[in-house]
N, C-alpha and C. Protein backbone atom coordinates (compact mmCIF):
# COMPACT_ATOMS: atom_id res chain seq x y z
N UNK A 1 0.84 -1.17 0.00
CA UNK A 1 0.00 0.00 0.00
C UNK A 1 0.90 1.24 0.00
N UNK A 2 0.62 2.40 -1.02
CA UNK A 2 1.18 3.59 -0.87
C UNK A 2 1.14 3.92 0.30
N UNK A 3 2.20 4.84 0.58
CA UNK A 3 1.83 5.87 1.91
C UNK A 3 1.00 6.89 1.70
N UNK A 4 0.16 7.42 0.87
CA UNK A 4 -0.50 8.43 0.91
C UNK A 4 -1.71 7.71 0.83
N UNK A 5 -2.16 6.28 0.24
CA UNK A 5 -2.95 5.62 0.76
C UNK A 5 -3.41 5.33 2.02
N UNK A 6 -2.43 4.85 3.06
CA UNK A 6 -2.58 4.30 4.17
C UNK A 6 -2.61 5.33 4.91
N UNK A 7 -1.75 6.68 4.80
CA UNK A 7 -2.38 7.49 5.58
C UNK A 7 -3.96 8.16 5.33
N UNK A 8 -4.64 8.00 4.26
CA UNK A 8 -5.78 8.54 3.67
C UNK A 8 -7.07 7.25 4.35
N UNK A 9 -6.33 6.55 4.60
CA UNK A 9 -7.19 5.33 5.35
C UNK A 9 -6.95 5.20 7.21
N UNK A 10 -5.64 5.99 7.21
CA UNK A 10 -5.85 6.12 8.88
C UNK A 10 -6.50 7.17 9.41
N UNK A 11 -6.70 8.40 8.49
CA UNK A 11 -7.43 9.61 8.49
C UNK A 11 -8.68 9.38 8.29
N UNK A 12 -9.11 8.18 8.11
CA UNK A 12 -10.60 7.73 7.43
C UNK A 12 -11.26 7.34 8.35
N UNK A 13 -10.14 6.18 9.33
CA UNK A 13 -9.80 5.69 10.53
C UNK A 13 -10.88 6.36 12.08
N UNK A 14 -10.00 7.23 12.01
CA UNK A 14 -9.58 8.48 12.60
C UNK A 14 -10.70 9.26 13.01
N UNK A 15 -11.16 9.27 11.96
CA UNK A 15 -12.79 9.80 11.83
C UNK A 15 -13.65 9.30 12.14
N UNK A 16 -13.75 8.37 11.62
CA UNK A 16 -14.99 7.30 11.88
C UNK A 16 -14.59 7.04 13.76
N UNK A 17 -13.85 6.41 14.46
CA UNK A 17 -13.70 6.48 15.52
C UNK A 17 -14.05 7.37 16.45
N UNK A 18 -13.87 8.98 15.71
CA UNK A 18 -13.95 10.06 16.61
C UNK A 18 -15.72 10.13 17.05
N UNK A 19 -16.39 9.43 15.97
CA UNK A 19 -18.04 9.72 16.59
C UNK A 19 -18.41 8.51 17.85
N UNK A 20 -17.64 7.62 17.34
CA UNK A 20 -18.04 6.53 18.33
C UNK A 20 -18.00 6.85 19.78
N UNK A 21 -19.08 6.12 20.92
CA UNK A 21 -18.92 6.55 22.14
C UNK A 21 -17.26 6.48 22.76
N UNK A 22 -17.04 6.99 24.06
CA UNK A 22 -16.12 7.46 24.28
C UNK A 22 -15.24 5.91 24.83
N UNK A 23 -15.98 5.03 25.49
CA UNK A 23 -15.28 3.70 25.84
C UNK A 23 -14.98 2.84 24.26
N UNK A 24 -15.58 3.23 23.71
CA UNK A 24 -15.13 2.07 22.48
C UNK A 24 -14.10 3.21 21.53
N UNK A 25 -13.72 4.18 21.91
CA UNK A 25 -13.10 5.02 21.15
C UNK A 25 -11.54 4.87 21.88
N UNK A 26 -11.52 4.79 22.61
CA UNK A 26 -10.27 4.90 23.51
C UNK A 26 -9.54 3.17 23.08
N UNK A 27 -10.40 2.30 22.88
CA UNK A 27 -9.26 1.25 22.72
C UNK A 27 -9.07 1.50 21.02
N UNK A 28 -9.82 1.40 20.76
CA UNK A 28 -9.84 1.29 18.92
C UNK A 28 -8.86 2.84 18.58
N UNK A 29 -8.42 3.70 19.24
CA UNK A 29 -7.78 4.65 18.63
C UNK A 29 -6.17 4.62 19.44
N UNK A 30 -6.38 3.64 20.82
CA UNK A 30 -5.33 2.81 20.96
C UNK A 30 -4.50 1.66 19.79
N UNK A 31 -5.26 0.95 19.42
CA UNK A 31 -5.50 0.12 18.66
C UNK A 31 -4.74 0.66 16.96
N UNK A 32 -5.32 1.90 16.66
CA UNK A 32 -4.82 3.07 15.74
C UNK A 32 -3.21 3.43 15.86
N UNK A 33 -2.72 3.85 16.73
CA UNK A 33 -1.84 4.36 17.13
C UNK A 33 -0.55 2.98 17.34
N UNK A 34 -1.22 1.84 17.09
CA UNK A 34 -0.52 0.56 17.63
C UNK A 34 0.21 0.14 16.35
N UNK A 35 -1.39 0.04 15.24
CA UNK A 35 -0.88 0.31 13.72
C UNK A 35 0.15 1.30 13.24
N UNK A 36 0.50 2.34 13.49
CA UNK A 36 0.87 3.50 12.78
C UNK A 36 2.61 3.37 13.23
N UNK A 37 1.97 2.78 14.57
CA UNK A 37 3.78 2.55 15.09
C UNK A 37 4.64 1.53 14.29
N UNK A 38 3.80 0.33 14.21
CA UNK A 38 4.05 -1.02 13.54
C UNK A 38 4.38 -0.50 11.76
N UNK A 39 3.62 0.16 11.22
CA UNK A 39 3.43 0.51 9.89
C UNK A 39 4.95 0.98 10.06
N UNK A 40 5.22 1.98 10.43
CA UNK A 40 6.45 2.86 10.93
C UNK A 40 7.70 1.62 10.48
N UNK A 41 7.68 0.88 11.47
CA UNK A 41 8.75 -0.23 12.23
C UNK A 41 8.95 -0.43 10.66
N UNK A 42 7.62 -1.17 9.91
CA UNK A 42 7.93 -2.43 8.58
C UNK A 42 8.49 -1.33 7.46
N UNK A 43 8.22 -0.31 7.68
CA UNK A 43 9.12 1.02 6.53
C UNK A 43 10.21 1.16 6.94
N UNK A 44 10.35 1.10 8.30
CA UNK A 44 11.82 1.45 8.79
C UNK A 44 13.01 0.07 7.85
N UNK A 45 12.42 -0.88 8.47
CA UNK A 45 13.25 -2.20 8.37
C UNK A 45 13.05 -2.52 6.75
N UNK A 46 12.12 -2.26 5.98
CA UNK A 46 11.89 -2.59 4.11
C UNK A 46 12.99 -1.21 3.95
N UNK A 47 13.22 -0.03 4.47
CA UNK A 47 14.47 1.09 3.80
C UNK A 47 15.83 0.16 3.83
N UNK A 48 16.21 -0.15 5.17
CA UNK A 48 17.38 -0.82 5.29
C UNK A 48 17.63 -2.21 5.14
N UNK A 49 16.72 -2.94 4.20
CA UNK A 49 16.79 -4.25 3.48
C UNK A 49 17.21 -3.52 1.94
N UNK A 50 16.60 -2.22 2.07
CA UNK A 50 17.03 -1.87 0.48
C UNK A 50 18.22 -1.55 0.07
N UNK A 51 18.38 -0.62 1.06
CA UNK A 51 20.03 0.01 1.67
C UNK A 51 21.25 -1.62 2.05
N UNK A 52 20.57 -2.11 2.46
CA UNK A 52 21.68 -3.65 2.28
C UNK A 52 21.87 -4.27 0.94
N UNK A 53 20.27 -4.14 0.22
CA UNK A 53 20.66 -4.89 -0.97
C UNK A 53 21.37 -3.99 -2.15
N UNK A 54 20.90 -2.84 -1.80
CA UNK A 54 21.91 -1.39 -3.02
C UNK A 54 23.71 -1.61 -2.32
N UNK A 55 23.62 -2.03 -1.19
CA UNK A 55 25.08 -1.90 -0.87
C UNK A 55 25.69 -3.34 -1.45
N UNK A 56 25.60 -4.36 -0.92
CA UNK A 56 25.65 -5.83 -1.48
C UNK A 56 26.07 -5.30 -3.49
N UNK A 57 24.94 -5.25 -4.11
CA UNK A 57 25.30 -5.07 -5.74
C UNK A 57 26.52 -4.17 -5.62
N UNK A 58 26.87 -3.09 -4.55
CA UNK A 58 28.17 -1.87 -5.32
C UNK A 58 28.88 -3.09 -4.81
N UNK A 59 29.28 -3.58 -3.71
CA UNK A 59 30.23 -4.79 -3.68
C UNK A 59 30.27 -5.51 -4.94
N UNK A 60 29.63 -6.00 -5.06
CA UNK A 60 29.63 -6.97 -5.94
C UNK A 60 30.18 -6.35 -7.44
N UNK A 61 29.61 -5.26 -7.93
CA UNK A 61 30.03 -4.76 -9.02
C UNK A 61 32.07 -4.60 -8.44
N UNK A 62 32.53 -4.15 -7.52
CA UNK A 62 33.65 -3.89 -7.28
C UNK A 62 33.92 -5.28 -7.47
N UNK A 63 33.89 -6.52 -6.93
CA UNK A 63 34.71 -7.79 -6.49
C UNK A 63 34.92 -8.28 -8.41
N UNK A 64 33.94 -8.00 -9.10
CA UNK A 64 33.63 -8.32 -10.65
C UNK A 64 35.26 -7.30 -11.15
N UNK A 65 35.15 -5.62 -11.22
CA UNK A 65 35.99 -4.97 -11.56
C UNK A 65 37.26 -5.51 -11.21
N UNK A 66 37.64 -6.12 -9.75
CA UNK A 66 38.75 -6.68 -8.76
C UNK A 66 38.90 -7.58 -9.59
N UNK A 67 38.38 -8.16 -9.90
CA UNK A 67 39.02 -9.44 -10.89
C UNK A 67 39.37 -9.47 -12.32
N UNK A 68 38.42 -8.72 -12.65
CA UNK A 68 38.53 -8.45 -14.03
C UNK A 68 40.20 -7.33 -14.12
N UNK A 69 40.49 -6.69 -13.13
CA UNK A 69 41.76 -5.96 -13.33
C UNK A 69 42.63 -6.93 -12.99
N UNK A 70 42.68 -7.72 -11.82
CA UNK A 70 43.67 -8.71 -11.94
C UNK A 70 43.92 -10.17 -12.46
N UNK A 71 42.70 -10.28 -13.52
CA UNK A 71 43.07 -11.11 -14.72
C UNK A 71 43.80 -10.32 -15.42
N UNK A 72 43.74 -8.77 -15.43
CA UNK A 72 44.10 -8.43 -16.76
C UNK A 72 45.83 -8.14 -16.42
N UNK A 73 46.40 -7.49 -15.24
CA UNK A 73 47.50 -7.84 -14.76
C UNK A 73 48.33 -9.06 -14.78
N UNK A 74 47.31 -10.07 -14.33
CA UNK A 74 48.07 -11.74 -14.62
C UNK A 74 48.19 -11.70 -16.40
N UNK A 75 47.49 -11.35 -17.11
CA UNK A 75 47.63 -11.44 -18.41
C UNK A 75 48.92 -10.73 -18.84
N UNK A 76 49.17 -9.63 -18.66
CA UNK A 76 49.84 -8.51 -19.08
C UNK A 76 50.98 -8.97 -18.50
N UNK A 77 51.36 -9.59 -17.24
CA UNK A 77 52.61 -9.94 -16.70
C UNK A 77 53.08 -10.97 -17.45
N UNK A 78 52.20 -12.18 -18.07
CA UNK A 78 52.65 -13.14 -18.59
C UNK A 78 52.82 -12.89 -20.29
N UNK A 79 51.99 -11.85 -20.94
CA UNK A 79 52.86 -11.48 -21.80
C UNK A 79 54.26 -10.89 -21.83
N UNK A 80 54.60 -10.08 -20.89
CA UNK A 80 55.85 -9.92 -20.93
C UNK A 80 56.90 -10.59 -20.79
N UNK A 81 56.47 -11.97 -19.95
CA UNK A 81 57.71 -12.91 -19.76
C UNK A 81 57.89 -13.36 -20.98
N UNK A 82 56.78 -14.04 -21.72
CA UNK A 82 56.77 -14.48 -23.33
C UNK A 82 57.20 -13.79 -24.06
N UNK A 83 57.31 -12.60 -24.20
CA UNK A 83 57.93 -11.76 -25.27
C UNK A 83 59.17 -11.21 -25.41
C-alpha cells in the first residue's frame, strides 16, 4: 500500500472512531496508534533491506571490476615474460 494511501485510510480511521462513544473510542484509537507505530517499524526495516541490498550489488560490481583488473594484470605480466 502507498503511503498516501494508508495514511488517507488512517485519516478515514480516525474519523470514523472520533463519533463513536467514548469507551469504544479509547481502545480502537489505541489500537490506531498501535498500527501507525508497527506501519512505521515495517518502513523502517523494508528502507534498510534496500540500503543492504543497493550496498551488497556496489560490492559486488567492485569484487567483478577486482578481478577483471587482476586477470588483466596476470595477463599482461605473462605477456611480458613471453615476449
Amino acid at each position: 500500500m502507498e503511503r498516501a494511501t494508508f495514511e488517507n485510510e488512517l485519516n478515514r480511521l480516525t474519523a470514523r472512531i472520533s463519533t463513536l462513544p467514548a469507551a469504544q473510542r479509547a481502545s480502537l484509537l489505541k489500537l490506531l496508534e498501535e498500527t501507525k507505530t508497527r506501519h512505521a517499524k515495517i518502513r523502517a526495516a523494508a528502507d534498510q533491506a534496500r540500503n543492504a541490498i543497493d550496498d551488497w550489488r556496489l560490492y559486488q560490481k567492485y569484487l567483478a571490476f577486482d578481478q577483471e583488473a587482476s586477470l588483466r594484470e596476470f595477463r599482461d605480466g605473462k605477456e611480458r615474460e613471453e615476449g
